[in-house]
Protein backbone atom coordinates (compact mmCIF):
# COMPACT_ATOMS: atom_id res chain seq x y z
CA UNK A 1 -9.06 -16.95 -35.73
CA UNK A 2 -9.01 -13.68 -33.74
CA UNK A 3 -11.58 -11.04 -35.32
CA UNK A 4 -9.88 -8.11 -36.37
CA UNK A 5 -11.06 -5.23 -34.00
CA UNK A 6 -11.53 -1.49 -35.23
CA UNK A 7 -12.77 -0.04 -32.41
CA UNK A 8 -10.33 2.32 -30.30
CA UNK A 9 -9.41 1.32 -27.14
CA UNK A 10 -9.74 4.82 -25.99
CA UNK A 11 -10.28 8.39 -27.60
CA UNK A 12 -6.72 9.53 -27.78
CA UNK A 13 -7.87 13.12 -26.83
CA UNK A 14 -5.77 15.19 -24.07
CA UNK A 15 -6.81 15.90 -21.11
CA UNK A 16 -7.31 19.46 -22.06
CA UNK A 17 -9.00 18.67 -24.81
CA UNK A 18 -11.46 16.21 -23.11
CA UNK A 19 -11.68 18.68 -20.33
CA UNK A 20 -12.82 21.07 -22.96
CA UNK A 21 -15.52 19.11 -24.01
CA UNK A 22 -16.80 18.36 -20.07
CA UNK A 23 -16.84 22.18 -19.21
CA UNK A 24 -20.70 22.22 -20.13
CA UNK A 25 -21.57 18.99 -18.39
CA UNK A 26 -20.51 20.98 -15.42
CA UNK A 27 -21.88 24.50 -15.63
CA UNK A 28 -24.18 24.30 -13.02
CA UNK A 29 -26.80 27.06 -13.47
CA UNK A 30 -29.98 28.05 -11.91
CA UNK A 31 -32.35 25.92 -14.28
CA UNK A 32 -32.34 22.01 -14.81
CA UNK A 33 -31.77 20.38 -17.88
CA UNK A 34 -34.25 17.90 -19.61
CA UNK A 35 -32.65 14.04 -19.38
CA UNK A 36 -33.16 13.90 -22.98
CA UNK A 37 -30.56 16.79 -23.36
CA UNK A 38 -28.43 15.87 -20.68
CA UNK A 39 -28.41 12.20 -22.30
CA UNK A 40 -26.84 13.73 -25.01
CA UNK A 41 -24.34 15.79 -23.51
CA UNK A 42 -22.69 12.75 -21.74
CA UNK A 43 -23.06 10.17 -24.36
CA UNK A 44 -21.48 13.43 -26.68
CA UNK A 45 -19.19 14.63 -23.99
CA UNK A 46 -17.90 11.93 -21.94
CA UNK A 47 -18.41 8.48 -22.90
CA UNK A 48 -16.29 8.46 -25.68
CA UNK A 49 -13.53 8.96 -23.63
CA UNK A 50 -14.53 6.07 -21.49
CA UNK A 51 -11.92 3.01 -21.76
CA UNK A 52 -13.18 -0.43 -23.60
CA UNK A 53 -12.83 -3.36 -21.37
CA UNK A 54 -14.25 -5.62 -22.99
CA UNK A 55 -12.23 -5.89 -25.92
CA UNK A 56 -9.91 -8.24 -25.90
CA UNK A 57 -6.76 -5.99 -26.71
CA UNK A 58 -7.38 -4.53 -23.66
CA UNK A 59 -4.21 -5.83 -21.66
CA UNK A 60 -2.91 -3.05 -19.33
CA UNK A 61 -5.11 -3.14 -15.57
CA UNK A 62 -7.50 -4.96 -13.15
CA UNK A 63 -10.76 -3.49 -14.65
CA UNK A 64 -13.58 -5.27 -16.94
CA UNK A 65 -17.23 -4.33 -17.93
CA UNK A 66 -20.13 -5.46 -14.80
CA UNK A 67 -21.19 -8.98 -16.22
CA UNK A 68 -24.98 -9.64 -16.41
CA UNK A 69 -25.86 -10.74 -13.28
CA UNK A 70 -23.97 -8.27 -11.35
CA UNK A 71 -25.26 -5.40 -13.53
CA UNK A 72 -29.19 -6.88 -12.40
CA UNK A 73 -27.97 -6.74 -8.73
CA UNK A 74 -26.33 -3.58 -9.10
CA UNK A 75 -29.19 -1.39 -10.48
CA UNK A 76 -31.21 -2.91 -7.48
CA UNK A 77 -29.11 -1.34 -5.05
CA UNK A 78 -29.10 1.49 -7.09
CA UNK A 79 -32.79 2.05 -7.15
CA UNK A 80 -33.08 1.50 -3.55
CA UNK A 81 -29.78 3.17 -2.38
CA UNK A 82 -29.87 1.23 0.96
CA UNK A 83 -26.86 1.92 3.33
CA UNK A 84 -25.47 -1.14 5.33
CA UNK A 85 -23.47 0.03 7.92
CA UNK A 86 -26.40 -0.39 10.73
CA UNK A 87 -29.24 -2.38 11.21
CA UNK A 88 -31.73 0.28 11.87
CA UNK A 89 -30.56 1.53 8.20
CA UNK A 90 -31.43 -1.42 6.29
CA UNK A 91 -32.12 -4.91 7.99
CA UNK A 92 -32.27 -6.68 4.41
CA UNK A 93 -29.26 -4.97 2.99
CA UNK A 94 -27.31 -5.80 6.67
CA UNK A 95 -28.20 -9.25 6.77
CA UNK A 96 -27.47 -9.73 3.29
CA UNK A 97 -24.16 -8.22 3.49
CA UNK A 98 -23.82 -10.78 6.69
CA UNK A 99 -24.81 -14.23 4.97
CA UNK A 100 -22.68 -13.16 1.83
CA UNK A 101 -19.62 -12.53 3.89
CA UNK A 102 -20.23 -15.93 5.64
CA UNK A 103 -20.74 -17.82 2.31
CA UNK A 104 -17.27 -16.18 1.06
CA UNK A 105 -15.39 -17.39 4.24
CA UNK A 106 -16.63 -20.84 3.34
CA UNK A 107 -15.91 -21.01 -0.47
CA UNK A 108 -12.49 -19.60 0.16
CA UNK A 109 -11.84 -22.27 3.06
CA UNK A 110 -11.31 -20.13 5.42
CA UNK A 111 -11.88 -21.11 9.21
CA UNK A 112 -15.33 -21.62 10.87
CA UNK A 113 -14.22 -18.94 13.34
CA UNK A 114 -13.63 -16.62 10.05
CA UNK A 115 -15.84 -13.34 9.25
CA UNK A 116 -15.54 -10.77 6.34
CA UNK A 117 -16.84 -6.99 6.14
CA UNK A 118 -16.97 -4.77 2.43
CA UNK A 119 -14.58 -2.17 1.90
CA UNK A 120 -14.15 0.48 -0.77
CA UNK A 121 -11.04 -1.28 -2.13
CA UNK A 122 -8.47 -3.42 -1.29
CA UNK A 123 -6.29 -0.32 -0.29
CA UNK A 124 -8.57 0.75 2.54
CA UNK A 125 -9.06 -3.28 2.81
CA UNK A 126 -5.25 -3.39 3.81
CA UNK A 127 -4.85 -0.51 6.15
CA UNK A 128 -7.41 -1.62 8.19
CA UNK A 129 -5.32 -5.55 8.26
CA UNK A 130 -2.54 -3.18 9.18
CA UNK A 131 -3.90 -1.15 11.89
CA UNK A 132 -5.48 -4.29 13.54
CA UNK A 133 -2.04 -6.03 13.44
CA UNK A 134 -0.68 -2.65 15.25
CA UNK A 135 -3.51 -2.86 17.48
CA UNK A 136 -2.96 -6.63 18.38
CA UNK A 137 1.28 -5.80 18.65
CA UNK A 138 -0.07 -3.05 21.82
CA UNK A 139 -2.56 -5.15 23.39
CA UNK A 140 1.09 -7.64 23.74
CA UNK A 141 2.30 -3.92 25.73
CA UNK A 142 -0.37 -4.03 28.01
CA UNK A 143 -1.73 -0.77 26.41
CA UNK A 144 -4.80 0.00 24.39
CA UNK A 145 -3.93 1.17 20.89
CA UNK A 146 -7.27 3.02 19.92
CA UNK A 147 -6.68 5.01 23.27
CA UNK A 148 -3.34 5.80 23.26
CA UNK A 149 -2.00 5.66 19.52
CA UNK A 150 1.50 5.46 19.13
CA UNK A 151 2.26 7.48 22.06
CA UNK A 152 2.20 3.61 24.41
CA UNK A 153 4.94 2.28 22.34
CA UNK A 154 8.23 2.97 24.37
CA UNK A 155 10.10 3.81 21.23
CA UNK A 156 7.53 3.58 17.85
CA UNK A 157 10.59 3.92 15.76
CA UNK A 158 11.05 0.59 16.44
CA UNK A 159 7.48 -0.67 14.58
CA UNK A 160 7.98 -2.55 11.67
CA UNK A 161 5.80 -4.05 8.52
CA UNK A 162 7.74 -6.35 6.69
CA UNK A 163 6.58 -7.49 3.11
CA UNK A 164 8.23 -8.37 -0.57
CA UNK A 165 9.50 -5.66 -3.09
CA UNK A 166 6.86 -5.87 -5.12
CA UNK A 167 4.49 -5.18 -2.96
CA UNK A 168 1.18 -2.96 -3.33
CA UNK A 169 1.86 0.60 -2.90
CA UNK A 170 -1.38 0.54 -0.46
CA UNK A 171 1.19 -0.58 2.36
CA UNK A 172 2.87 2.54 1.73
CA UNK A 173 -0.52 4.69 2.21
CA UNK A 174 -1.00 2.47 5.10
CA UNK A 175 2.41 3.23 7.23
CA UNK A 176 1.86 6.79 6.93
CA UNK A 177 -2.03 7.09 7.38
CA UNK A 178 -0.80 5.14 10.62
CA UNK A 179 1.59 7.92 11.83
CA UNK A 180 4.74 5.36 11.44
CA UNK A 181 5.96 6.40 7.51
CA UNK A 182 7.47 4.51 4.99
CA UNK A 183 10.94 3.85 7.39
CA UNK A 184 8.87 1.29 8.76
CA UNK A 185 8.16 -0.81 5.70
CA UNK A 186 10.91 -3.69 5.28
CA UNK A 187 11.30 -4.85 1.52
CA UNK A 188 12.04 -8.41 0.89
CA UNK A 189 14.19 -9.87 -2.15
CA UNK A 190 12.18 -11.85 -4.17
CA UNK A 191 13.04 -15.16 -6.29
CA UNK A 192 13.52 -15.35 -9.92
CA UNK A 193 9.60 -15.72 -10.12
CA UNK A 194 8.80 -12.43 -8.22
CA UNK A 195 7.83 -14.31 -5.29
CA UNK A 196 9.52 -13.52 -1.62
CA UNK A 197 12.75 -15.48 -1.47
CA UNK A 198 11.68 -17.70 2.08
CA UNK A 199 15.76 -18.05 2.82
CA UNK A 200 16.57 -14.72 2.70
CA UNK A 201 13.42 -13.40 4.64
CA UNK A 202 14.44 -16.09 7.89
CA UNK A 203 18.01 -14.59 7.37
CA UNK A 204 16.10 -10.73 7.30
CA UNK A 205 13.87 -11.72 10.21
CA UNK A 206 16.54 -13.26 12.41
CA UNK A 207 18.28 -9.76 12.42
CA UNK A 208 15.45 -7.67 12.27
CA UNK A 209 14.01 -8.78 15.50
CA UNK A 210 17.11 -7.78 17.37
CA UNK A 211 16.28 -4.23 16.56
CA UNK A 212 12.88 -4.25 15.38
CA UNK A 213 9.58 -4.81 16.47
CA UNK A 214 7.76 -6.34 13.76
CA UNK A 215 4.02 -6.28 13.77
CA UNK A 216 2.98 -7.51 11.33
CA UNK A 217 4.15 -9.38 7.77
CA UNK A 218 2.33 -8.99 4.72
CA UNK A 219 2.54 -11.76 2.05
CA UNK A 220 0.69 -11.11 -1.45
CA UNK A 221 -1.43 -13.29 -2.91
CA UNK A 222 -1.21 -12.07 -6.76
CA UNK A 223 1.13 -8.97 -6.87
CA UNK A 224 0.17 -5.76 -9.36
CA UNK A 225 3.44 -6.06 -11.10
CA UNK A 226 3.67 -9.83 -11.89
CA UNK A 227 0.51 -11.59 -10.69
CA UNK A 228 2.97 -13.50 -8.77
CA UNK A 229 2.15 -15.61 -5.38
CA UNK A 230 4.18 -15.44 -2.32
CA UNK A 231 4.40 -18.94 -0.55
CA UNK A 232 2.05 -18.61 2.08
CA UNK A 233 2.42 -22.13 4.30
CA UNK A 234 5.99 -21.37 5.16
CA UNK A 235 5.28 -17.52 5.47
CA UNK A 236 2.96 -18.85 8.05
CA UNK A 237 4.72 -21.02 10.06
CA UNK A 238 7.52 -17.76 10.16
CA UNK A 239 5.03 -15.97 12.08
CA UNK A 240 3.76 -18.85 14.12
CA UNK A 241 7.44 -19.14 15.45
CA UNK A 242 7.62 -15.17 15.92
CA UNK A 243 3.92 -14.44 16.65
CA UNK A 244 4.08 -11.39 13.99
CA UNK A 245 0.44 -10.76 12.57
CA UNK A 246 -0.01 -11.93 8.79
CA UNK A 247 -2.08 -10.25 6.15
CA UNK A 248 -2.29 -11.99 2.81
CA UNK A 249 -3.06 -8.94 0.10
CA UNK A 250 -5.43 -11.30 -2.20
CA UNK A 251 -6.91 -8.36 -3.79
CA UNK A 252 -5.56 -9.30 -7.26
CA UNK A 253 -5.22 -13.03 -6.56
CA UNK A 254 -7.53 -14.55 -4.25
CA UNK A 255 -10.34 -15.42 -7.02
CA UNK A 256 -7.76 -17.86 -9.00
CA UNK A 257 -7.67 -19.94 -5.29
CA UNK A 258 -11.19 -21.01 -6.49
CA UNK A 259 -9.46 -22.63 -9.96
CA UNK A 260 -9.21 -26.27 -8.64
CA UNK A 261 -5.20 -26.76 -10.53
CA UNK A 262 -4.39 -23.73 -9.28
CA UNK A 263 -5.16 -23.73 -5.33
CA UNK A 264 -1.77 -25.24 -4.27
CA UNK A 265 -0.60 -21.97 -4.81
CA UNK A 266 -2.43 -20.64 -2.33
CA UNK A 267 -2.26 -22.94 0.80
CA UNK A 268 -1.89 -21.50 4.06
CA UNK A 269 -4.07 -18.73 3.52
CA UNK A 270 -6.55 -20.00 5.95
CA UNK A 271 -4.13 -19.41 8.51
CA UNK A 272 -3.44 -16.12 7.93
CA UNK A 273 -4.86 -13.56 10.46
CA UNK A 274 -6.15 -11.38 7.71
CA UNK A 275 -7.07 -11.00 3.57
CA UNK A 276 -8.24 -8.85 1.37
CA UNK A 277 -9.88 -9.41 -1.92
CA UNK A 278 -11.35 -7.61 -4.74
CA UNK A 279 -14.32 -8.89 -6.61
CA UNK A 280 -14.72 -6.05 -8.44
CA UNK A 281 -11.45 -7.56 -10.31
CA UNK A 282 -12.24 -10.92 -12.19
CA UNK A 283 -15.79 -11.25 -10.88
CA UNK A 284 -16.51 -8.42 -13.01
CA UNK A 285 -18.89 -6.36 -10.08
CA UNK A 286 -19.36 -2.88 -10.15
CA UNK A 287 -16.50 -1.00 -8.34
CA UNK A 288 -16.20 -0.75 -5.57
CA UNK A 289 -16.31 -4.27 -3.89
CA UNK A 290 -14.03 -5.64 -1.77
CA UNK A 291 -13.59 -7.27 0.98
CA UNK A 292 -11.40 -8.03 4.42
CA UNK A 293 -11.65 -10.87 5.66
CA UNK A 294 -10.50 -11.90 9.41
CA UNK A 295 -9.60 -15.56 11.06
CA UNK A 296 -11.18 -14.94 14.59
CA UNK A 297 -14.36 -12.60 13.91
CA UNK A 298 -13.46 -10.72 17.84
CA UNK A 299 -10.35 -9.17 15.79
CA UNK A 300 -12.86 -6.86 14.29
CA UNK A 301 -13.71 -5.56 17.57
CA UNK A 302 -10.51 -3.84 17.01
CA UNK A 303 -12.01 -1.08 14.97
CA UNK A 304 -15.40 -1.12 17.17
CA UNK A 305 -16.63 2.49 17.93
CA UNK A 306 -19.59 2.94 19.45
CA UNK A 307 -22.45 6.03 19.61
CA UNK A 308 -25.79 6.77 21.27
CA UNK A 309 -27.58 6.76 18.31
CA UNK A 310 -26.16 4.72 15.39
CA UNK A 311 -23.99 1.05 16.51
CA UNK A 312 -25.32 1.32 20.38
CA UNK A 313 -22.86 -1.21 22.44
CA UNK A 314 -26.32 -3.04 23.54
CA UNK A 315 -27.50 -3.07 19.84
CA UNK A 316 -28.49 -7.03 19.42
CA UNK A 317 -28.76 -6.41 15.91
CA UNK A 318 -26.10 -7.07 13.21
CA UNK A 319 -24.17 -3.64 12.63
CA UNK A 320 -21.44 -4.12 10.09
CA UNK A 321 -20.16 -0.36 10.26
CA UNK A 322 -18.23 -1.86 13.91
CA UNK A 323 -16.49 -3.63 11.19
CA UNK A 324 -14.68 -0.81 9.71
CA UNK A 325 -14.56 2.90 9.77
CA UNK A 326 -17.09 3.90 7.12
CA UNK A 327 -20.12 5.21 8.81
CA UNK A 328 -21.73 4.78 5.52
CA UNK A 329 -21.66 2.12 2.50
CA UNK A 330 -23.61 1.04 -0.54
CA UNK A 331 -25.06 -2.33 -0.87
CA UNK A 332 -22.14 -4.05 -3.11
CA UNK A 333 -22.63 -7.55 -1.77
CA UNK A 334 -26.18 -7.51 -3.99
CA UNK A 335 -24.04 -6.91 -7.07
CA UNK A 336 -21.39 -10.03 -6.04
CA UNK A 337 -24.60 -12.36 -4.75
CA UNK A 338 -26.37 -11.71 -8.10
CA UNK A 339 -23.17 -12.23 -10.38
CA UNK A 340 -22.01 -16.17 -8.58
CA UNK A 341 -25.89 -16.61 -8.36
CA UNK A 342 -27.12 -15.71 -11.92
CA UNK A 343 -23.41 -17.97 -13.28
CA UNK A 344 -23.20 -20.71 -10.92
CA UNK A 345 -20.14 -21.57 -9.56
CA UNK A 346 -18.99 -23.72 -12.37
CA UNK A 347 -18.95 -21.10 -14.34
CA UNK A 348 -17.08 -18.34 -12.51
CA UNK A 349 -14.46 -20.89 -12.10
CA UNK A 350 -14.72 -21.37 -15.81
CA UNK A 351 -14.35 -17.90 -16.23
CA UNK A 352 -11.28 -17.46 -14.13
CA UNK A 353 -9.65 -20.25 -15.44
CA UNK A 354 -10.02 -18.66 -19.12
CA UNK A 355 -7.34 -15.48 -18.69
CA UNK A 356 -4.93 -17.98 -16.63
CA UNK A 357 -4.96 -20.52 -19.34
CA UNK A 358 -4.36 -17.47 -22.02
CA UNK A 359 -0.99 -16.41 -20.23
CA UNK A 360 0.23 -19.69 -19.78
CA UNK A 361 0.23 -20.53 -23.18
CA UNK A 362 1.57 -17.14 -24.29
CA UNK A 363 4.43 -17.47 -22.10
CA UNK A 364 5.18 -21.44 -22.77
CA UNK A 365 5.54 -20.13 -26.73
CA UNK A 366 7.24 -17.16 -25.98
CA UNK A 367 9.64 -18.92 -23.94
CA UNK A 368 10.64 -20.57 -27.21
CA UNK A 369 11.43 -17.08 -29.24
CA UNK A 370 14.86 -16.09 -28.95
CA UNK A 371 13.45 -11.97 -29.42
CA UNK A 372 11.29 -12.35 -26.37
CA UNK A 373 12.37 -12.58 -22.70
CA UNK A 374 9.79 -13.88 -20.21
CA UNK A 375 10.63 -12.25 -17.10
CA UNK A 376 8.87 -15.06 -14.70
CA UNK A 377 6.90 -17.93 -14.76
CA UNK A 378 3.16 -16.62 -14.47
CA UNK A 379 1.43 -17.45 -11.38
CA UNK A 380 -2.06 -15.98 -12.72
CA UNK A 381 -3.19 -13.74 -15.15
CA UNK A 382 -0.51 -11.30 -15.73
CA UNK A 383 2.96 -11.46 -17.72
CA UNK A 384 6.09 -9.80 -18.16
CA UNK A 385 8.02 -9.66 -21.00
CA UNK A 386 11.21 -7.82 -22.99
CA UNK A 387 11.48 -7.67 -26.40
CA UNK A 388 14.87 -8.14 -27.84
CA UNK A 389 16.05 -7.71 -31.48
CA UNK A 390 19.25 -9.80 -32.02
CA UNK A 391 22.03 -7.97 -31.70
CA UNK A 392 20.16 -4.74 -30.00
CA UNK A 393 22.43 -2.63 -27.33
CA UNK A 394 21.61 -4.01 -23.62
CA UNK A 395 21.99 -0.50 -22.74
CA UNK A 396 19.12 0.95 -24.91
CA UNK A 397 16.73 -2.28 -23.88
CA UNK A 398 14.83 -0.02 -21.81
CA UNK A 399 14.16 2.98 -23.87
CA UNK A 400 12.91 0.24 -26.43
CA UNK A 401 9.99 -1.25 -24.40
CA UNK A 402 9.25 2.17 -23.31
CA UNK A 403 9.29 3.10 -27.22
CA UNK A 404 6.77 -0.03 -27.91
CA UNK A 405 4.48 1.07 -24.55
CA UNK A 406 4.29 5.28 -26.26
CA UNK A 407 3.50 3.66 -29.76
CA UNK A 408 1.11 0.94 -28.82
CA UNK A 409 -0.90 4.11 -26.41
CA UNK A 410 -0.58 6.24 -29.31
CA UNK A 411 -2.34 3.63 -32.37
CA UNK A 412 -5.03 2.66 -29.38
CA UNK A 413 -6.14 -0.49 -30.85
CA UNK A 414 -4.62 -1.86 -27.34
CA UNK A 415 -3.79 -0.96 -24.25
CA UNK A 416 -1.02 -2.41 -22.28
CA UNK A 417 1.43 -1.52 -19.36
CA UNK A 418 5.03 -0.53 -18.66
CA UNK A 419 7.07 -1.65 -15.17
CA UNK A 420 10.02 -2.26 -13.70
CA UNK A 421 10.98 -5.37 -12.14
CA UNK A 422 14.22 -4.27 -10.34
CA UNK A 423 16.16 -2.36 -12.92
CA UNK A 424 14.69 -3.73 -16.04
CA UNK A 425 11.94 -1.84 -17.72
CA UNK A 426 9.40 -4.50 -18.97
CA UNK A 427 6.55 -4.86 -20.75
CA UNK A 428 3.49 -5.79 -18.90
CA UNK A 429 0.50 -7.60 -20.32
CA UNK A 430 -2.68 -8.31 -18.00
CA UNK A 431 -5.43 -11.07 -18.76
CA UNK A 432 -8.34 -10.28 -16.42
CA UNK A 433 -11.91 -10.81 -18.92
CA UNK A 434 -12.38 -13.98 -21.29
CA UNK A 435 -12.28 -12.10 -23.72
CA UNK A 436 -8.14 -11.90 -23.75
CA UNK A 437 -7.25 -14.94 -25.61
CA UNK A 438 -3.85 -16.00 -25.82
CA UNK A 439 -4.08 -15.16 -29.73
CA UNK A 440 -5.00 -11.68 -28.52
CA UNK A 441 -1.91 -11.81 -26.30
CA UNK A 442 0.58 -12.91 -29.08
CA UNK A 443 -1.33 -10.18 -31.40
CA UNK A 444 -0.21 -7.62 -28.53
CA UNK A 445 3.67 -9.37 -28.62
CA UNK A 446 4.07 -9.42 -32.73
CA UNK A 447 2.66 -5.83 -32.70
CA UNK A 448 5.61 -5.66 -30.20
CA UNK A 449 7.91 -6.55 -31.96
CA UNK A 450 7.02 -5.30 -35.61
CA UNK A 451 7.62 -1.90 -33.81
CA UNK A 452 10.93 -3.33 -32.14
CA UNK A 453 12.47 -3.21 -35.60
CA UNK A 454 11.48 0.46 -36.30
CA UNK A 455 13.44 1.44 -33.52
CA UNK A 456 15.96 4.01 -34.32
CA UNK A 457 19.34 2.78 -32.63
């Protein structure tokens, strides 16, 4: 039986009112305050507005509480604040950084040639994929792209990224970080399951490349809005037949590949040219940690730059900063090392597995109420739903989950999400710690609907 749970998901202040309370915490002044005192002003101030992640009615995003062996790792790197971007910085923290990236290539399957560098978050994670598939698409010109820009394309307007509907809004920040803007992104339909329909993207690609010079397609391993998983092998063998870059956005996804039953989903990904992935999602690491990882290591030459003193071109050293543009990085692999180290990998797995196994059997039950539409099949830990009430106006179906989202925010004993899959506005109910049961889940969905029926038509 689920224990009752008292404590508030979150304060429930305003942000003016929580802003008044933070005013003193930054008053800088001329004195220093005692860390007794200034203990107390943020446990006071601040932490109670702090959101709990580790209860299990918290079912609205991607973030859970450092577990125990990441938390040991992370205070390490903490204490010793060692940058990893260069050798002469930190050798342990570099080669560290090095042998974990290797060891995540291998678990993953990817290829022997594979290599992996940490990123801030799988945002940064995928403009860099991007920019390296733009790089690779001049390189076909005869031009180098870190030289010239966009200024060697004969006509730029003719670039094109081409990914699903549902894809992360990263690709967006991408395209115009990249000087191309979002005219250059190509949505996809999707399938009744969220996932790219594969006949209508051949039909989309056969007429795009008449006008269009695609650069690279991005599939998504685990989208934000439905956890669901493109299929990879035959996105694959689309751009083996067109020789368009692919970059897999695993950032939400990629962990569940490890779940033995579930890794079928995911096959193909070793082909792909690039992935991201967040750890600091299920793994439960501090944020930031994620990762990019690449199929042929040279393809991180790509974002190589080079200075007299800091990543020399005759440095013999490992220097991950050649890896990406951040001339400076904390040590997050220690956190991610420490964490699979401290569990073991039978128990990571066993603590993936837990949140998938929770929305499966929420949505096989709910599948069987006549009040409740489930809006896809889930692929992982996330699930969309409507609620219904016989009889209720389809026009006014909206307004009513959006009703349910304001009153469930408002109690904050829970936290959940609102989207929109196409036109519908849905529910949206995430299951990233252990902790979310799929008693907690149907708690979340009878809450639901108990408010459903004090909706004022």
């Amino acid at each position: 039986m689920q224990k009752k749970n008292n404590i508030p998901i979150y304060s429930g202040a305003s942000p003016e009112q929580i802003a008044a309370g933070l005013k003193t915490l930054v008053d800088f002044q001329d004195e220093g305050l005692p860390l007794e005192d200034l203990s107390k002003l943020v446990n006071e101030r601040l932490i109670p507005h702090f959101v709990q992640y580790d209860l299990p009615e918290f079912q609205s995003m991607f973030n859970a509480f450092p577990e125990k062996g990441a938390e040991f790792g992370a205070n390490i790197a903490l204490k010793y604040n060692q940058g990893v971007t260069n050798w002469q910085v930190s050798p342990g923290a570099v080669m560290l950084e090095e042998l974990c990236c290797k060891a995540l290539c291998r678990i993953f399957g990817l290829s022997t040639d594979s290599d992996g560098t940490f990123m801030y978050c799988g945002t940064y994670a995928n403009q860099e994929a991007l920019y390296m598939a733009l790089h690779r698409k001049a390189e076909e010109y005869g031009f180098d792209f870190a030289e010239k820009g966009l200024q060697g394309f004969a006509d730029p307007d003719r670039l094109a990224v081409v990914t699903s509907c549902d894809a992360h809004f990263s690709l967006k920040h991408a395209v115009r970080m990249m000087g191309l803007g979002e005219k250059s992104l190509v949505p996809l339909p999707v399938d009744k399951n969220r996932r790219i329909d594969i006949r209508r993207m051949e039909e989309t690609l056969h007429e795009l490349l008449k006008t269009k010079d695609i650069f690279c397609i991005v599939a998504t391993a685990g989208t934000t809005s439905a956890g669901s998983i493109d299929p990879i092998l035959p996105i694959v063998e689309l751009c083996g037949r067109s020789g368009v870059w692919l970059h897999v956005d695993g950032a939400y996804g990629l962990a569940y590949s490890l779940v033995p039953e579930c890794k079928k989903l995911f096959s193909g990904v070793e082909h792909a040219d690039s992935v991201s992935w967040d750890p600091h999602k299920q793994f439960g690491v501090p944020i930031p940690s994620s990762l990019l990882f690449v199929r042929r290591r040279e393809d991180f030459n790509r974002m190589a730059v080079y200075g007299d003193y800091f990543n020399r071109k005759d440095d013999i050293e490992p220097n991950p900063g050649l890896k990406s543009s951040p001339s400076t990085r904390p040590l997050t692999a220690l956190s991610l090392v420490t964490s699979i180290r401290y569990q073991g990998m039978a128990k990571v797995i066993e603590r993936l597995r837990a949140p998938l196994t929770a929305v499966k059997t929420a949505a096989d039950y709910l599948n069987t109420q006549a009040d409740v539409e489930v809006c896809h099949q889930p692929d992982t830990g996330l699930l969309c739903i409507r609620i219904i009430p016989e009889e209720f106006p389809e026009e006014q179906l909206g307004q009513l989950q959006i009703y349910i989202y304001n009153r469930i925010k408002k109690e904050r004993k829970r936290s959940i999400s609102v989207t929109k899959l196409d036109d519908k506005t849905v529910l949206r109910l995430v299951a990233i710690s252990p902790s979310v049961t799929s008693e907690a889940l149907m708690e979340t969905v009878s809450n639901a609907r108990k408010m459903a029926g004090e909706y004022q038509v």
